[in-house]
Protein backbone atom coordinates (compact mmCIF):
# COMPACT_ATOMS: atom_id res chain seq x y z
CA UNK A 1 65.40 -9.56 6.49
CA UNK A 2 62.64 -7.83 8.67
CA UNK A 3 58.96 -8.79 8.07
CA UNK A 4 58.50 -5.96 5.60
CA UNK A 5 60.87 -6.69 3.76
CA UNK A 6 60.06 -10.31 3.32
CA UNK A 7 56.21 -9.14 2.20
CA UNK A 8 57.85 -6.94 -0.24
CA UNK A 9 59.90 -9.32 -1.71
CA UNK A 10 57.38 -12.22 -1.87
CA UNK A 11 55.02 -9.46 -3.75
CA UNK A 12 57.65 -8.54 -6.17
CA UNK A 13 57.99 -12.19 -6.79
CA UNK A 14 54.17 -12.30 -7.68
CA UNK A 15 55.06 -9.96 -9.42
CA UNK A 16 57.66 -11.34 -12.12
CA UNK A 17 55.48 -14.84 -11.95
CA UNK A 18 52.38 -13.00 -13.24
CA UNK A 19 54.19 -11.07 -15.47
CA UNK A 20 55.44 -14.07 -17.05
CA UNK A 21 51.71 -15.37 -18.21
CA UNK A 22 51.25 -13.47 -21.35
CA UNK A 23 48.41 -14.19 -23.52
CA UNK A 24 48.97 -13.83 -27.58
CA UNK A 25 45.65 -14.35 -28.86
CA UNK A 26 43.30 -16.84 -27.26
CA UNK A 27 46.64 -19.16 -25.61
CA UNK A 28 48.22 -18.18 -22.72
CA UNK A 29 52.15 -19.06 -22.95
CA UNK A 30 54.57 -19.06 -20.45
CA UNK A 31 57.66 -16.48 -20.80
CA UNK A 32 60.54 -15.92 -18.93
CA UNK A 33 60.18 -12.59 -16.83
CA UNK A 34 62.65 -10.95 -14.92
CA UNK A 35 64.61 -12.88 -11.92
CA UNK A 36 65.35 -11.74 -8.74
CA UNK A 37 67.80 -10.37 -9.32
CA UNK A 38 66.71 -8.12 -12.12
CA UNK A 39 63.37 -7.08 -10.06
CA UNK A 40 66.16 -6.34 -7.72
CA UNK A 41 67.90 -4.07 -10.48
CA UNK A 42 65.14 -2.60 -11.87
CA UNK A 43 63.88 -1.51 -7.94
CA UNK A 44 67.20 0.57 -7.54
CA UNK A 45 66.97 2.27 -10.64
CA UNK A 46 63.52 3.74 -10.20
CA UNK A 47 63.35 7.33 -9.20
CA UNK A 48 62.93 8.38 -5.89
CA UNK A 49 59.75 10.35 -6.25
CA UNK A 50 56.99 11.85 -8.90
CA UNK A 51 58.61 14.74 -11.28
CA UNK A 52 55.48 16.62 -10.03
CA UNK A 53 52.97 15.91 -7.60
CA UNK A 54 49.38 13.66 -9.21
CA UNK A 55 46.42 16.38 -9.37
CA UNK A 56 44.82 13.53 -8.48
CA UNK A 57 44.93 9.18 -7.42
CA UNK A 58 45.87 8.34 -11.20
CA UNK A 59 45.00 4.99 -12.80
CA UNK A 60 47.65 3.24 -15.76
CA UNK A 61 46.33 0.08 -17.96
CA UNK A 62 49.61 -0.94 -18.77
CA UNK A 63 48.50 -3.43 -21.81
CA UNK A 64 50.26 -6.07 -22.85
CA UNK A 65 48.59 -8.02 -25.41
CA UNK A 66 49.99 -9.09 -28.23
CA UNK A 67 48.92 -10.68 -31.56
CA UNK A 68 51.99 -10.94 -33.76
CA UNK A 69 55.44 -11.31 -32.49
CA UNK A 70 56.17 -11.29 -28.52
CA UNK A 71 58.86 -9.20 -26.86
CA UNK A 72 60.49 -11.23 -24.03
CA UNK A 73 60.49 -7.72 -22.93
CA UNK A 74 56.85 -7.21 -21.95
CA UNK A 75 56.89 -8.47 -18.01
CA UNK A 76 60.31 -6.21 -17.76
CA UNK A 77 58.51 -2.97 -19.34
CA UNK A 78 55.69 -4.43 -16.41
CA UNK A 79 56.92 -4.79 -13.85
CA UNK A 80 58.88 -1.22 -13.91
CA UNK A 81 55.92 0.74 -15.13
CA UNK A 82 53.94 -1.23 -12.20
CA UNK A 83 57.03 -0.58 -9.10
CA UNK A 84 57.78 2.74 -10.48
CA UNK A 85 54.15 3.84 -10.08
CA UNK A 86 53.97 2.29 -6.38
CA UNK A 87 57.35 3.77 -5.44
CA UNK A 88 56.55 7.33 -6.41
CA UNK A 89 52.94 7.62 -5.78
CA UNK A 90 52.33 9.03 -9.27
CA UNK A 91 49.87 5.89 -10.33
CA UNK A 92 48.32 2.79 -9.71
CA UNK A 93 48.69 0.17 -12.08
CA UNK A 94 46.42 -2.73 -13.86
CA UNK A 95 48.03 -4.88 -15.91
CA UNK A 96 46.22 -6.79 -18.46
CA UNK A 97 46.27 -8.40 -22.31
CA UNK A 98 42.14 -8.68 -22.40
CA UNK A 99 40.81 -6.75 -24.67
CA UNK A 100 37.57 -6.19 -22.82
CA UNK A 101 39.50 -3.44 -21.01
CA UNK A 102 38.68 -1.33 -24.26
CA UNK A 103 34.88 -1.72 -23.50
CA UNK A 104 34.09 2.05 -22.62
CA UNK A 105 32.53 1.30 -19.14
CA UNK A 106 36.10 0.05 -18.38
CA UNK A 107 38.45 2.37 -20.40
CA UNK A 108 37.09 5.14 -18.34
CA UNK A 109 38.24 3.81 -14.97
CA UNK A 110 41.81 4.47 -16.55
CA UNK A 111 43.38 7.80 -16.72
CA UNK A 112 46.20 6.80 -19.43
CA UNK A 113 46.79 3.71 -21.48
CA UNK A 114 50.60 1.73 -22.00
CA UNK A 115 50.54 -0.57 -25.00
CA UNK A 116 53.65 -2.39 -23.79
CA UNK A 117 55.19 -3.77 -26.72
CA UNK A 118 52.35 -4.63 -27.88
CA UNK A 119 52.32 -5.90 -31.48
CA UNK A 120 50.15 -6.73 -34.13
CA UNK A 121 46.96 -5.63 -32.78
CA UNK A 122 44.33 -5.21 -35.04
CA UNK A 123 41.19 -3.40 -32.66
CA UNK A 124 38.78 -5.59 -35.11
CA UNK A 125 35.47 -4.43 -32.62
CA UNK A 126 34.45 -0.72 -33.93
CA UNK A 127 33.23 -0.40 -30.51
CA UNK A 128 36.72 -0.70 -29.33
CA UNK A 129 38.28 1.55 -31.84
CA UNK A 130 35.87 4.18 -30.79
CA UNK A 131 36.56 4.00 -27.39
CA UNK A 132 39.68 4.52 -27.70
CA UNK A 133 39.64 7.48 -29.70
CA UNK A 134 36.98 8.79 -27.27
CA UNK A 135 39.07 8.36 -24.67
CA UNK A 136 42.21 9.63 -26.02
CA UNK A 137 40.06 12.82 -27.70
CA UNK A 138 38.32 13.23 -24.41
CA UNK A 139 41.23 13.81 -22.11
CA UNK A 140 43.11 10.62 -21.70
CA UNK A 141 46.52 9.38 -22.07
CA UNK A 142 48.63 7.11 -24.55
CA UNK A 143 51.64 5.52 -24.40
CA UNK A 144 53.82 3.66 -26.48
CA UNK A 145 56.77 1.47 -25.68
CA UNK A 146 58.75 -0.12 -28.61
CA UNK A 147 56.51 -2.33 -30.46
CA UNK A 148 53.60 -0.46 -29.35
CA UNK A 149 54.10 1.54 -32.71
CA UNK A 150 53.46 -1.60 -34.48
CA UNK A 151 49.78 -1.86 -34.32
CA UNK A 152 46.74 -0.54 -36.29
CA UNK A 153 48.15 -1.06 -39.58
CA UNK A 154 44.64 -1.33 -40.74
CA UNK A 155 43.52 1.39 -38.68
CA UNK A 156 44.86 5.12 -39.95
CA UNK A 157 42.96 6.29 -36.91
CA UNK A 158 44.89 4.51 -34.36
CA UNK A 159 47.97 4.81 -35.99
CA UNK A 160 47.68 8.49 -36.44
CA UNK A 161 46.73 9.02 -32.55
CA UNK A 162 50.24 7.07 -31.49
CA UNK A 163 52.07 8.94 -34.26
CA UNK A 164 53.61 6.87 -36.51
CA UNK A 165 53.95 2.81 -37.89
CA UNK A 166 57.31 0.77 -37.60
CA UNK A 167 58.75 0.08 -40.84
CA UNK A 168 61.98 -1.99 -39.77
CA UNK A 169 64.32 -2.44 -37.78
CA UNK A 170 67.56 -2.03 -39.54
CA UNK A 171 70.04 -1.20 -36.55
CA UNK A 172 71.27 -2.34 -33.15
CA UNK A 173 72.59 0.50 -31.70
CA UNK A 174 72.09 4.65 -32.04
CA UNK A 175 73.72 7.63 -32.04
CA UNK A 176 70.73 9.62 -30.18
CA UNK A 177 70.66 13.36 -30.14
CA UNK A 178 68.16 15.95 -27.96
CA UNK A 179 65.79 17.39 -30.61
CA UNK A 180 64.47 20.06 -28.23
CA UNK A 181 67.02 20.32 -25.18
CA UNK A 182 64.98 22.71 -23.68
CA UNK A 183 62.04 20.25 -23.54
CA UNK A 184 61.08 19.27 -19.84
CA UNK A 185 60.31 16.34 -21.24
CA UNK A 186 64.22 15.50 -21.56
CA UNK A 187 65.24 17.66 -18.85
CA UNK A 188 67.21 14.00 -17.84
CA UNK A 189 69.65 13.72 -20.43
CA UNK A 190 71.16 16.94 -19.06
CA UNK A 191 71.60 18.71 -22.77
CA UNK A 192 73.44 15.43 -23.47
CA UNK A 193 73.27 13.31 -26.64
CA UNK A 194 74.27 9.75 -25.96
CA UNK A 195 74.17 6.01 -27.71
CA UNK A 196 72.05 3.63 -26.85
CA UNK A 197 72.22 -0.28 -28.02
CA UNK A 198 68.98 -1.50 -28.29
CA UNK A 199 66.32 -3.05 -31.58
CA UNK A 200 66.19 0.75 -32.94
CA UNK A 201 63.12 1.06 -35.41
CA UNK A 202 62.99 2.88 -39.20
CA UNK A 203 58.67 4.10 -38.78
CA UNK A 204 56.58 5.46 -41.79
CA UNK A 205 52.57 5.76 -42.00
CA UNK A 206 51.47 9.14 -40.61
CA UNK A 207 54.93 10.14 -38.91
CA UNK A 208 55.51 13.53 -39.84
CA UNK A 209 57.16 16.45 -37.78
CA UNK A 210 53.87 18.40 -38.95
CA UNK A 211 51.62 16.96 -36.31
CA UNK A 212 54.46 15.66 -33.75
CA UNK A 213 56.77 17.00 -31.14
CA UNK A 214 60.12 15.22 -31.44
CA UNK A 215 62.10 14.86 -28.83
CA UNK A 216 64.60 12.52 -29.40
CA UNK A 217 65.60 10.73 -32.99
CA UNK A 218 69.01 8.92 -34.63
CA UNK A 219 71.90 11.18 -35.49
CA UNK A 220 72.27 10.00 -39.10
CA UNK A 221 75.52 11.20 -39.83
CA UNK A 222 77.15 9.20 -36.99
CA UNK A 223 74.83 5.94 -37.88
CA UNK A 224 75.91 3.30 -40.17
CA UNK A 225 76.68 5.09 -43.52
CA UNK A 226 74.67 2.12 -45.51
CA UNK A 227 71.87 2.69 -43.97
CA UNK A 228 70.68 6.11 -43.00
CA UNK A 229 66.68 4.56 -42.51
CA UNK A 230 64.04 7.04 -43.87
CA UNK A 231 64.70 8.77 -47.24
CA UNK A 232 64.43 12.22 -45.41
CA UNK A 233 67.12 10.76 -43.23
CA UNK A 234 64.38 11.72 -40.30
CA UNK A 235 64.57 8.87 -38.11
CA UNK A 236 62.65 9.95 -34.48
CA UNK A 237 62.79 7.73 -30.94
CA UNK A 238 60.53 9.21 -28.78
CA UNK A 239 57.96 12.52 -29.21
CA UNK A 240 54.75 13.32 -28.25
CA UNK A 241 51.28 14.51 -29.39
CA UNK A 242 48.21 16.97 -28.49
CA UNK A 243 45.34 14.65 -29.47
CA UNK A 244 41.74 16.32 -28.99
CA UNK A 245 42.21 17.17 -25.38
CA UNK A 246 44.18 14.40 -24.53
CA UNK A 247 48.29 13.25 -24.96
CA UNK A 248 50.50 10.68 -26.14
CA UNK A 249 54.00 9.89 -25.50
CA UNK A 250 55.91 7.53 -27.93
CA UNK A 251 59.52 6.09 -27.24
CA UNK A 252 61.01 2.78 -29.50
CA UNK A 253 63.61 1.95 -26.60
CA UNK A 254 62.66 -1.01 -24.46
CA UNK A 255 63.61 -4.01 -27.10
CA UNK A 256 66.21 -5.22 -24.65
CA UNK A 257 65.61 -6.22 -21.14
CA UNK A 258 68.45 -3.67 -19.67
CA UNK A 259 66.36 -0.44 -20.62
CA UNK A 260 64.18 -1.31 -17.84
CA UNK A 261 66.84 -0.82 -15.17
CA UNK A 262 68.45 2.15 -16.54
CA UNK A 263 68.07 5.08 -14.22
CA UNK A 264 68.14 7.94 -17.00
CA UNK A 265 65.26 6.02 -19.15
CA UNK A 266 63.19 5.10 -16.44
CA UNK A 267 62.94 8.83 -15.18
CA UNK A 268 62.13 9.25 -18.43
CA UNK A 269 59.52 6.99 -18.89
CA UNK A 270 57.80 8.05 -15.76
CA UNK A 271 58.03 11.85 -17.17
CA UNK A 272 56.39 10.72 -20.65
CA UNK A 273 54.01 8.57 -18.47
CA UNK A 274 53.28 11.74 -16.19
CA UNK A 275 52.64 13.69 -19.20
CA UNK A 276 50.55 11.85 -20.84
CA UNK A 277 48.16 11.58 -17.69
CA UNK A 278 48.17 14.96 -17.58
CA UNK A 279 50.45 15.65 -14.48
CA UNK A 280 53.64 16.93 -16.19
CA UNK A 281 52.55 20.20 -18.30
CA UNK A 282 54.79 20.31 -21.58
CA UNK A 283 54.37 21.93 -25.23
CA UNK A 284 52.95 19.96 -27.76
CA UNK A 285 53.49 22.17 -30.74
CA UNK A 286 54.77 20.07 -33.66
CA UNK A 287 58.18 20.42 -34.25
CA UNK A 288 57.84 21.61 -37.83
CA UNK A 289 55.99 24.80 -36.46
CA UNK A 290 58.90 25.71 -33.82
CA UNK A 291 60.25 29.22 -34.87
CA UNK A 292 63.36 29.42 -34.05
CA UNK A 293 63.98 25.65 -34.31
CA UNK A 294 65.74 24.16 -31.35
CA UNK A 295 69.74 22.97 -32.27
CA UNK A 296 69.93 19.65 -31.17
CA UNK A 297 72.08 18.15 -28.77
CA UNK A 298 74.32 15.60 -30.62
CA UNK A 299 75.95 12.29 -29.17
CA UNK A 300 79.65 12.07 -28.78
CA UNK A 301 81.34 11.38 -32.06
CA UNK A 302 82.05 7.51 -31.20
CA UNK A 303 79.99 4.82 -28.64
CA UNK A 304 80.86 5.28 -25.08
């Protein structure tokens, strides 16, 4: 091993270690985050390079605080977000669980915001909640990963700006299909439906394909025939939203540690996460008001 290989190896071990210390609440506990060898698998499956070049140095607070149940899959979602945007150039990366980072002198240092399965948070300062819709209204950038949809439950405003609430979490594996093939948003799944096993989530509050582009949701005719989730059988996994002038990108995969060292998903992430700093240009017109509708790309008929 050369000597630049050895500094990147002992960072990447920093890394995972301060990945690890997650704070829920006021403790700080002590979680396993990836090994070596995973930092090692999730570092080959990044993409090469940006989907399109940063108008500008970009800044990500990839948050990770969480007040209800933790996801031993928080450092993993991390440390990719945190590589991936060092390997392609298309970010740099903070990564915290203080909630002083919503203070609006420091929101506006970011250009986008991650809640990395983030759960339970409540936003109980106003000044906070306004902040955040400031920044969001004003031209900045929101993502969700997995349990970042369960938050705000006593906040319709925060809820409504990341698109929808989880509900459940009735299977373990999905039949996905490609709401809007033509999407450049899921220009990596090649006009492909596909399954996925992973903690797939049922979401009500404000979802509605009236203020949301959907790009990807369960195929609910090849799901498990007791439970076909929503009463509309609608039942979405990732989309996006125009909010003010600013974006969000929503997708429920990243439950299980392996979605964070799956090539097609990452480049997918770092799209979403391009798009919602405002690098990658794509339509946000709700899917309801598409005319003609897009015919979705459906998985094969059984699991691969």
């Amino acid at each position: 091993m050369n000597l630049h290989e050895g500094v990147r190896w002992s960072c990447l071990l920093v890394l995972a270690f301060a990945a690890a210390m997650i704070v829920v609440g006021a403790s700080a506990v002590a979680a396993d985050g990836p090994s070596d060898e995973e930092i090692q698998k999730i570092t080959e499956a990044l993409p090469e390079k940006a989907t399109v070049k940063p108008a500008k140095p970009r800044r990500l607070l990839i948050f990770c605080r969480t007040e209800g149940f933790r996801h031993s899959s928080i450092p993993y979602g991390a440390a990719a977000l945190e590589l991936m945007g060092e390997k392609t150039g298309a970010w740099e990366s903070l990564i915290s669980d203080d909630m002083a980072m919503f203070e609006p002198d420091r929101l506006k240092e970011f250009d986008a915001v991650v809640f990395n399965n983030t759960v339970s948070l409540k936003f109980e300062n106003p000044e906070h909640r306004q902040a955040l819709i400031d920044f969001i209204e004003g031209g900045g950038g929101m993502v969700g990963i997995h349990g970042g949809a369960d938050n705000f439950k006593n906040w319709p405003e925060g809820a409504a700006m990341m698109g929808a609430v989880f509900s459940g979490h009735p299977w373990g594996i999905c039949p996905t299909k490609i709401d809007d093939p033509g999407h450049p948003l899921v220009r990596v799944f090649e006009g492909k439906g596909f399954w996925i096993r992973d903690e797939m989530y049922r979401f009500g509050g404000p979802y509605s394909r009236e203020k949301l582009r959907v790009l990807l949701s369960m195929d609910a005719e090849k799901g498990d025939p007791n439970n076909k989730g929503r009463e509309d059988r609608d039942n979405p996994v990732a989309w996006i939203q125009q909010v003010g002038k600013g974006r969000t990108f929503y997708c429920s995969l990243g439950h299980q540690h392996q979605i964070f060292w799956n090539p097609t998903l990452l480049q997918f992430y770092l799209d979403g996460v391009q798009y919602a700093l405002g690098d990658l240009k794509a339509d946000a017109t709700p899917s309801a008001n598409l005319n003609p509708q897009p015919k979705p790309a459906l998985p094969p008929e059984k699991e691969k």
